[in-house]
Structures are given as structure tokens and as C-alpha cells.
N, C-alpha and C. Protein backbone atom coordinates (compact mmCIF):
# COMPACT_ATOMS: atom_id res chain seq x y z
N UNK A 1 125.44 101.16 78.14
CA UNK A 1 124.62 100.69 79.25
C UNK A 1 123.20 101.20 79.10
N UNK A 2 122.44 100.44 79.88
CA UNK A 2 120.91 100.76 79.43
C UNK A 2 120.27 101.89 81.07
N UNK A 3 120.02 103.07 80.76
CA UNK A 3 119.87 104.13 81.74
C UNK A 3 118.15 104.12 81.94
N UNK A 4 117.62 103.91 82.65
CA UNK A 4 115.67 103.90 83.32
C UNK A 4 115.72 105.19 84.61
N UNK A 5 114.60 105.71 83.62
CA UNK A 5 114.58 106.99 84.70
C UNK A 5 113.02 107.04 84.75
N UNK A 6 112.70 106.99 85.95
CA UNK A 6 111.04 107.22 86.33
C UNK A 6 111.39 109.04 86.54
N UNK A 7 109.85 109.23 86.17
CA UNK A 7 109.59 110.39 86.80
C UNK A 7 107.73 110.48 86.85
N UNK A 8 107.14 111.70 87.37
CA UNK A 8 105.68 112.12 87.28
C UNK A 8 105.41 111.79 88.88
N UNK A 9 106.10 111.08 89.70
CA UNK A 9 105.70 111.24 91.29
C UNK A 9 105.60 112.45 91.61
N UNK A 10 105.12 112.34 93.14
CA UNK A 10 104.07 113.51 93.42
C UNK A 10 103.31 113.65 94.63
N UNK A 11 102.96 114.38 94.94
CA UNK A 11 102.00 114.37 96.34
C UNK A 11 100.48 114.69 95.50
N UNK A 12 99.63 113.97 95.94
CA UNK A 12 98.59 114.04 95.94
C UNK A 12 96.94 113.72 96.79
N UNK A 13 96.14 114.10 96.83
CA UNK A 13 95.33 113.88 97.42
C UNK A 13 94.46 112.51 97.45
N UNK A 14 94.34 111.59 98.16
CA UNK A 14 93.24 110.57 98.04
C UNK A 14 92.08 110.93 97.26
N UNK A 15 91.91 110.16 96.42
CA UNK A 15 91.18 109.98 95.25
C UNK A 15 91.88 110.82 93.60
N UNK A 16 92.96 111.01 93.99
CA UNK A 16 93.82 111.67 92.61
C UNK A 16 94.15 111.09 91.77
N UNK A 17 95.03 111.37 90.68
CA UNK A 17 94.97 110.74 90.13
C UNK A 17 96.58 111.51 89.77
N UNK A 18 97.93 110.36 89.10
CA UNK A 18 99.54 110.88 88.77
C UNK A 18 99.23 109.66 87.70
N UNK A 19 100.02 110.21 86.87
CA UNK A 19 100.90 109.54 85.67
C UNK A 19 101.92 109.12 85.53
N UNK A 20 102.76 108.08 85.86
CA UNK A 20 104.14 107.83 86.26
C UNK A 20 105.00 107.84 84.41
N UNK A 21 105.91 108.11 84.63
CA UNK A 21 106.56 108.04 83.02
C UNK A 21 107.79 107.43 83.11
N UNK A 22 108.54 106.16 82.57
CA UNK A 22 109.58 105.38 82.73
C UNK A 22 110.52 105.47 81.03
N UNK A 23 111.15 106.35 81.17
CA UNK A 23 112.27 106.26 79.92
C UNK A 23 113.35 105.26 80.09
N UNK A 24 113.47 104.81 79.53
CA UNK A 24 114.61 103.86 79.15
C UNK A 24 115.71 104.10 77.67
N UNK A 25 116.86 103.99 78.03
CA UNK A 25 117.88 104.88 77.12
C UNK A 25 119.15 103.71 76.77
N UNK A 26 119.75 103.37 75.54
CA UNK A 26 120.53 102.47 75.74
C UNK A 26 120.78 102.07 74.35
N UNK A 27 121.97 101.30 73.73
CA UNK A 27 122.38 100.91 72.88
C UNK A 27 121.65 99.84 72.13
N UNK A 28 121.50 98.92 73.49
CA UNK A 28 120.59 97.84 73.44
C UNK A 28 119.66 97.35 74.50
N UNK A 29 118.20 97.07 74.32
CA UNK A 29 117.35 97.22 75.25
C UNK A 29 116.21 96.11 75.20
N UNK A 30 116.29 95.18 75.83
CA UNK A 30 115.24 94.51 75.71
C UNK A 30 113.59 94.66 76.30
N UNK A 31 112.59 94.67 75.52
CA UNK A 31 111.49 96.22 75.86
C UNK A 31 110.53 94.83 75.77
N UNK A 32 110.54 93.38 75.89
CA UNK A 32 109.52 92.54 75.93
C UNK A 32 108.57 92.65 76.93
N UNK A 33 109.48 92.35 78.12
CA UNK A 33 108.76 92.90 79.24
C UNK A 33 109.10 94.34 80.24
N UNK A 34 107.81 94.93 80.68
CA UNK A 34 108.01 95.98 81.42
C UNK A 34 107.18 96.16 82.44
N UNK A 35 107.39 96.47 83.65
CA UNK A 35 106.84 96.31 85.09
C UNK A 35 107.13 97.47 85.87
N UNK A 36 105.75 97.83 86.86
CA UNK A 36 106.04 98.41 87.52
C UNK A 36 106.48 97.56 89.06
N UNK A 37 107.14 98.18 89.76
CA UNK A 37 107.10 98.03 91.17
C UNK A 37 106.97 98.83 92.23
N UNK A 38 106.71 99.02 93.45
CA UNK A 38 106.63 99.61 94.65
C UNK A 38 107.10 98.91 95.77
N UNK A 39 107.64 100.11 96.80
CA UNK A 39 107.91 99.68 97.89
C UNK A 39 107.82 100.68 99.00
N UNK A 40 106.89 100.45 99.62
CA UNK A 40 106.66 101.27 101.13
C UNK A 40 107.70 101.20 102.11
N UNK A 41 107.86 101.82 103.35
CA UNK A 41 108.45 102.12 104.31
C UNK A 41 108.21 101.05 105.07
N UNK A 42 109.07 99.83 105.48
CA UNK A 42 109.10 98.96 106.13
C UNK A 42 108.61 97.37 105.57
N UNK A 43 108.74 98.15 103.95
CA UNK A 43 107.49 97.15 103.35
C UNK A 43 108.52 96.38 102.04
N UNK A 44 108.00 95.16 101.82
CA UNK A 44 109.42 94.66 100.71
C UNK A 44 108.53 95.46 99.18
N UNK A 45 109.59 94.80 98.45
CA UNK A 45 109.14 95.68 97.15
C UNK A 45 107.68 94.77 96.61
N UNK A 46 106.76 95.28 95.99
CA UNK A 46 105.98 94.20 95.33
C UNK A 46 105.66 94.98 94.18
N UNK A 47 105.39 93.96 93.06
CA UNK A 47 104.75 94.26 92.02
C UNK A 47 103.48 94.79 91.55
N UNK A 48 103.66 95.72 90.99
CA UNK A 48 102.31 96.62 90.83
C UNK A 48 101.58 96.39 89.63
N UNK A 49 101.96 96.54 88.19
CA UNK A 49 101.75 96.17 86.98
C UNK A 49 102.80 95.59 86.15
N UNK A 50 102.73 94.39 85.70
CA UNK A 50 103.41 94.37 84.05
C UNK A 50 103.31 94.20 83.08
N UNK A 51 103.74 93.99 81.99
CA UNK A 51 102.95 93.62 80.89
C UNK A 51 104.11 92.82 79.86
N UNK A 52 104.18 92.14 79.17
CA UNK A 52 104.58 91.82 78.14
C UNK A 52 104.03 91.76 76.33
N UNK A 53 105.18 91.89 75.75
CA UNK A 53 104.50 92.35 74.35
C UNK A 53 103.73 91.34 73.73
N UNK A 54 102.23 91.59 73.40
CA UNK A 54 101.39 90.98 72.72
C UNK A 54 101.07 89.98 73.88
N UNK A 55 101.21 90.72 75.11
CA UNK A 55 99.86 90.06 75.91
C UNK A 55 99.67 91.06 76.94
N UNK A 56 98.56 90.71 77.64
CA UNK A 56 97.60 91.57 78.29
C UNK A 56 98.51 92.00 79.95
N UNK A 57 98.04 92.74 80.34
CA UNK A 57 98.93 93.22 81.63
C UNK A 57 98.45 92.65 82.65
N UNK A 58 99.37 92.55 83.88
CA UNK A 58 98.76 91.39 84.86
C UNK A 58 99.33 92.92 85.87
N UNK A 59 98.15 92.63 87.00
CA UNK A 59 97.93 93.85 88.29
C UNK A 59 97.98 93.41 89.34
N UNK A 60 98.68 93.85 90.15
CA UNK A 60 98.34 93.55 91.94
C UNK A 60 96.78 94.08 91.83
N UNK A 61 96.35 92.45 92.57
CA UNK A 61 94.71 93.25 93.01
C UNK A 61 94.31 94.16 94.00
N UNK A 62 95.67 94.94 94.48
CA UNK A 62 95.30 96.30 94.99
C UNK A 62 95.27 97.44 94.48
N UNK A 63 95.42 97.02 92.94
CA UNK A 63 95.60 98.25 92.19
C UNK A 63 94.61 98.03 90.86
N UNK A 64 94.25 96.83 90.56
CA UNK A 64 93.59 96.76 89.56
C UNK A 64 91.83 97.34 89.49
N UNK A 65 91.79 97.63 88.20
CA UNK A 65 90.37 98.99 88.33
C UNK A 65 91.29 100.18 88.35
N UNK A 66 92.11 100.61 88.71
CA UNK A 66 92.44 101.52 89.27
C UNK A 66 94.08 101.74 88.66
N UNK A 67 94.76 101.31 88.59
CA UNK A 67 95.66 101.62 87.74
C UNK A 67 95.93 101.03 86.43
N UNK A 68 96.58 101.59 85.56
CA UNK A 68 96.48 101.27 83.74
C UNK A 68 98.23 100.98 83.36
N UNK A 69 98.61 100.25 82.77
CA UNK A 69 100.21 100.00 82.40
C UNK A 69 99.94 100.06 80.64
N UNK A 70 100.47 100.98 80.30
CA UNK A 70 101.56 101.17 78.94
C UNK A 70 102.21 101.67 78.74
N UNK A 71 102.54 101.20 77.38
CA UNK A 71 104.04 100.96 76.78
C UNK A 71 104.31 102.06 75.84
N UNK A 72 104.99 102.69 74.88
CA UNK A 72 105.63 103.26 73.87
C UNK A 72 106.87 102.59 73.42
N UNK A 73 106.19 101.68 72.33
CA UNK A 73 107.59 100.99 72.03
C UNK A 73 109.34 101.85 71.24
N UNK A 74 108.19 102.62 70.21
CA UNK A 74 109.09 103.34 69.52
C UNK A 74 109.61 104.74 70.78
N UNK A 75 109.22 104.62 71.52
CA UNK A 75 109.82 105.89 72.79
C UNK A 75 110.57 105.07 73.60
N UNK A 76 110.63 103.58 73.79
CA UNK A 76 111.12 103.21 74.97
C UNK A 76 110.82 103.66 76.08
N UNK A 77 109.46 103.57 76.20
CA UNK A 77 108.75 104.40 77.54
C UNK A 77 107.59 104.07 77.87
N UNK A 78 107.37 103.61 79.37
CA UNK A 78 106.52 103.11 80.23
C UNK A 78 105.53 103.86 80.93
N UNK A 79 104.60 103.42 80.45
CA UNK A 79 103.40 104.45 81.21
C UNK A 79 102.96 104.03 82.91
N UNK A 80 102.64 104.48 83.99
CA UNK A 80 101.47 104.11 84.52
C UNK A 80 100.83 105.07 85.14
N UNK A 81 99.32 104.59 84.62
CA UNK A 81 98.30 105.95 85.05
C UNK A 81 97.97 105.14 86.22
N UNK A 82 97.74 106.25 86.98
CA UNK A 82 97.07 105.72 88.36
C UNK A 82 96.17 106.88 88.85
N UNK A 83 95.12 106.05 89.27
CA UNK A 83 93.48 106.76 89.28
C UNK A 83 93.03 106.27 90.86
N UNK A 84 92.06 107.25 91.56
CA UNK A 84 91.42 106.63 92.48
C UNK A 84 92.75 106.67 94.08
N UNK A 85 93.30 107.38 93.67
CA UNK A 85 94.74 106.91 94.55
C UNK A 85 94.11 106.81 96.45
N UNK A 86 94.92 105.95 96.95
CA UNK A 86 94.34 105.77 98.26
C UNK A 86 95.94 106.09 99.19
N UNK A 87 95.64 106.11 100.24
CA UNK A 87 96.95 106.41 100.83
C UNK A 87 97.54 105.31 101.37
N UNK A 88 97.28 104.08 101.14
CA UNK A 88 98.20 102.75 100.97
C UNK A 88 98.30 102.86 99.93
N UNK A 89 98.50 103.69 98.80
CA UNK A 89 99.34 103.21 97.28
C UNK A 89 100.69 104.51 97.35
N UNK A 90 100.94 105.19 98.88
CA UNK A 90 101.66 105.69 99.41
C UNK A 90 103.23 104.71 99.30
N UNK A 91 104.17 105.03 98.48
CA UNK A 91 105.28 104.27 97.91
C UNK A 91 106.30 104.68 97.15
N UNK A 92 107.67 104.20 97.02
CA UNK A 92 108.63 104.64 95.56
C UNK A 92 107.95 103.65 94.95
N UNK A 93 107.96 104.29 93.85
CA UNK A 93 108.05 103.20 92.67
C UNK A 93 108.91 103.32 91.83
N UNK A 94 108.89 101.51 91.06
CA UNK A 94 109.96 101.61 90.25
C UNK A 94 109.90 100.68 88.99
N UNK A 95 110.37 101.24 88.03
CA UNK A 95 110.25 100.87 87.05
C UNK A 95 111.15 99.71 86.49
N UNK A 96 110.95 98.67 85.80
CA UNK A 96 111.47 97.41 85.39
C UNK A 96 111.76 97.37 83.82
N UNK A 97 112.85 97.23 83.33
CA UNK A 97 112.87 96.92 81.89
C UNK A 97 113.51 95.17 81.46
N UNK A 98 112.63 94.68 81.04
CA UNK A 98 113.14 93.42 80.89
C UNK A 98 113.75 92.39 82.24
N UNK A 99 113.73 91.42 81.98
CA UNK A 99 113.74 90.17 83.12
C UNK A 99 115.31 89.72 83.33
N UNK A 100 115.62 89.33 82.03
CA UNK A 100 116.91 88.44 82.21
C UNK A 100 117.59 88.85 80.92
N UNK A 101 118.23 89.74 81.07
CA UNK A 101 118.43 91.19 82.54
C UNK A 101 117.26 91.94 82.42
N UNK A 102 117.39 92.30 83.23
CA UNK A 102 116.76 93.42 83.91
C UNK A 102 117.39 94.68 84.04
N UNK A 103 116.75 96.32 84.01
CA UNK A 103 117.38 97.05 84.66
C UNK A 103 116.19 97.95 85.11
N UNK A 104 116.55 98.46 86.18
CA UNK A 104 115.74 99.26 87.30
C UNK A 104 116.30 100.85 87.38
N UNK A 105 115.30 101.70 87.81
CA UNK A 105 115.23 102.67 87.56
C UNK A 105 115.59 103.25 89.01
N UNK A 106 115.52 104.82 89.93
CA UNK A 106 116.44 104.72 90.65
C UNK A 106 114.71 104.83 91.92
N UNK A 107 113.34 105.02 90.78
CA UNK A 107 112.27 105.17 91.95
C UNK A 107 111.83 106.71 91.72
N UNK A 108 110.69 106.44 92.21
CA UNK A 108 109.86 107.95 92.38
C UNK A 108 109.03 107.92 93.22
N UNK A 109 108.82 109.13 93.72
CA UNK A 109 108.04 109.09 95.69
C UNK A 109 106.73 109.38 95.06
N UNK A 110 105.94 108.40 95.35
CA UNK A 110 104.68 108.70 95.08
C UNK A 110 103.68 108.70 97.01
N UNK A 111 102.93 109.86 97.20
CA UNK A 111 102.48 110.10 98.45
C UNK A 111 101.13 110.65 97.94
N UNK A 112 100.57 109.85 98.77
CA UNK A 112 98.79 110.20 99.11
C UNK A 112 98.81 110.31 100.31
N UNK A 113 97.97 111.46 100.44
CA UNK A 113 97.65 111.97 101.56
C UNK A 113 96.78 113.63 101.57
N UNK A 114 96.17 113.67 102.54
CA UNK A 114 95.38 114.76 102.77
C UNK A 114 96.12 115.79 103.96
């Protein structure tokens, strides 16, 4: 089975800056596409970054400028830097490996705030 584990959430201050890190572990793994997601408290999940291989990453424009998505192919591991943090980017997030299928990771508390 294919195992996705986020980690690097965090409390931080408005205008900070966390590194999210998404391992993915498995026999067999399809690593074409990889996405982040979030989901706030009362809030449905939405898409934050993704990217697919040998093309450019597509951003929620509440995050773009401001957050970065990569990959490590030979690590099986998902980056996202996030810069500038505001306290609406207050959320789990979660990490995406591949579409069809897919597997999801279990989330990481990411909190801005002062």
C-alpha cells in the first residue's frame, strides 16, 4: 500500500514563513501528479498548489506569490514552502499523491497567528 505522511506544520507568526514536507512510501506510486490541499474549520477542503511532471504548478490565487510547490522525484517527496503567512492560510493541510488513484495523507495543523 502506498503510506503519505505530511509533516513541518506549526504555529507561526503572520508574516512567517513553514516548509511543509510530504513523504510518500510504497511498492508502487504514481508521482505524476502532486497537490497540496487545505481545509479550515467550517470550511470545505480547497486546493492550494499542484503540479504535474514537466509542467508548471497551478496556485490558489490566495496563495500565489507566496507559496512555492516541489517535488523530489527520486525521494518521493513533496515540498511546500510557504512565505508571507497570513492568518487565513490558518488550516490542515494535506497532501495528494496522484489522481486516479489518489492517496492522501492524514494532514498537518498549520496556524497563524499572533
Amino acid at each position: 500500500q502506498v503510506h503519505v505522511v505530511e509533516s513541518g506544520g506549526g504555529l507561526v507568526q503572520p508574516g512567517g514563513s513553514l516548509r511543509l514536507s510530504c513523504a510518500a512510501s510504497g511498492s508502487i506510486i504514481s508521482f505524476n501528479y502532486v497537490g497540496w490541499f487545505r481545509q479550515a474549520p467550517g470550511k470545505q477542503r480547497e486546493l492550494v498548489a499542484g503540479m504535474s511532471s514537466g509542467r508548471s504548478a497551478n496556485y490558489a490565487d490566495s496563495v500565489k506569490g507566496r507559496f512555492t510547490i516541489s517535488r523530489d522525484n527520486a525521494k518521493n517527496t513533496v515540498y511546500l514552502q510557504m512565505n508571507s503567512l497570513k492568518s487565513e492560510d490558518t488550516a490542515v493541510y494535506y497532501c495528494r499523491i496522484g489522481s486516479i488513484p489518489s492517496y492522501w495523507g492524514q494532514g498537518t495543523q498549520v496556524t497563524v497567528s499572533s
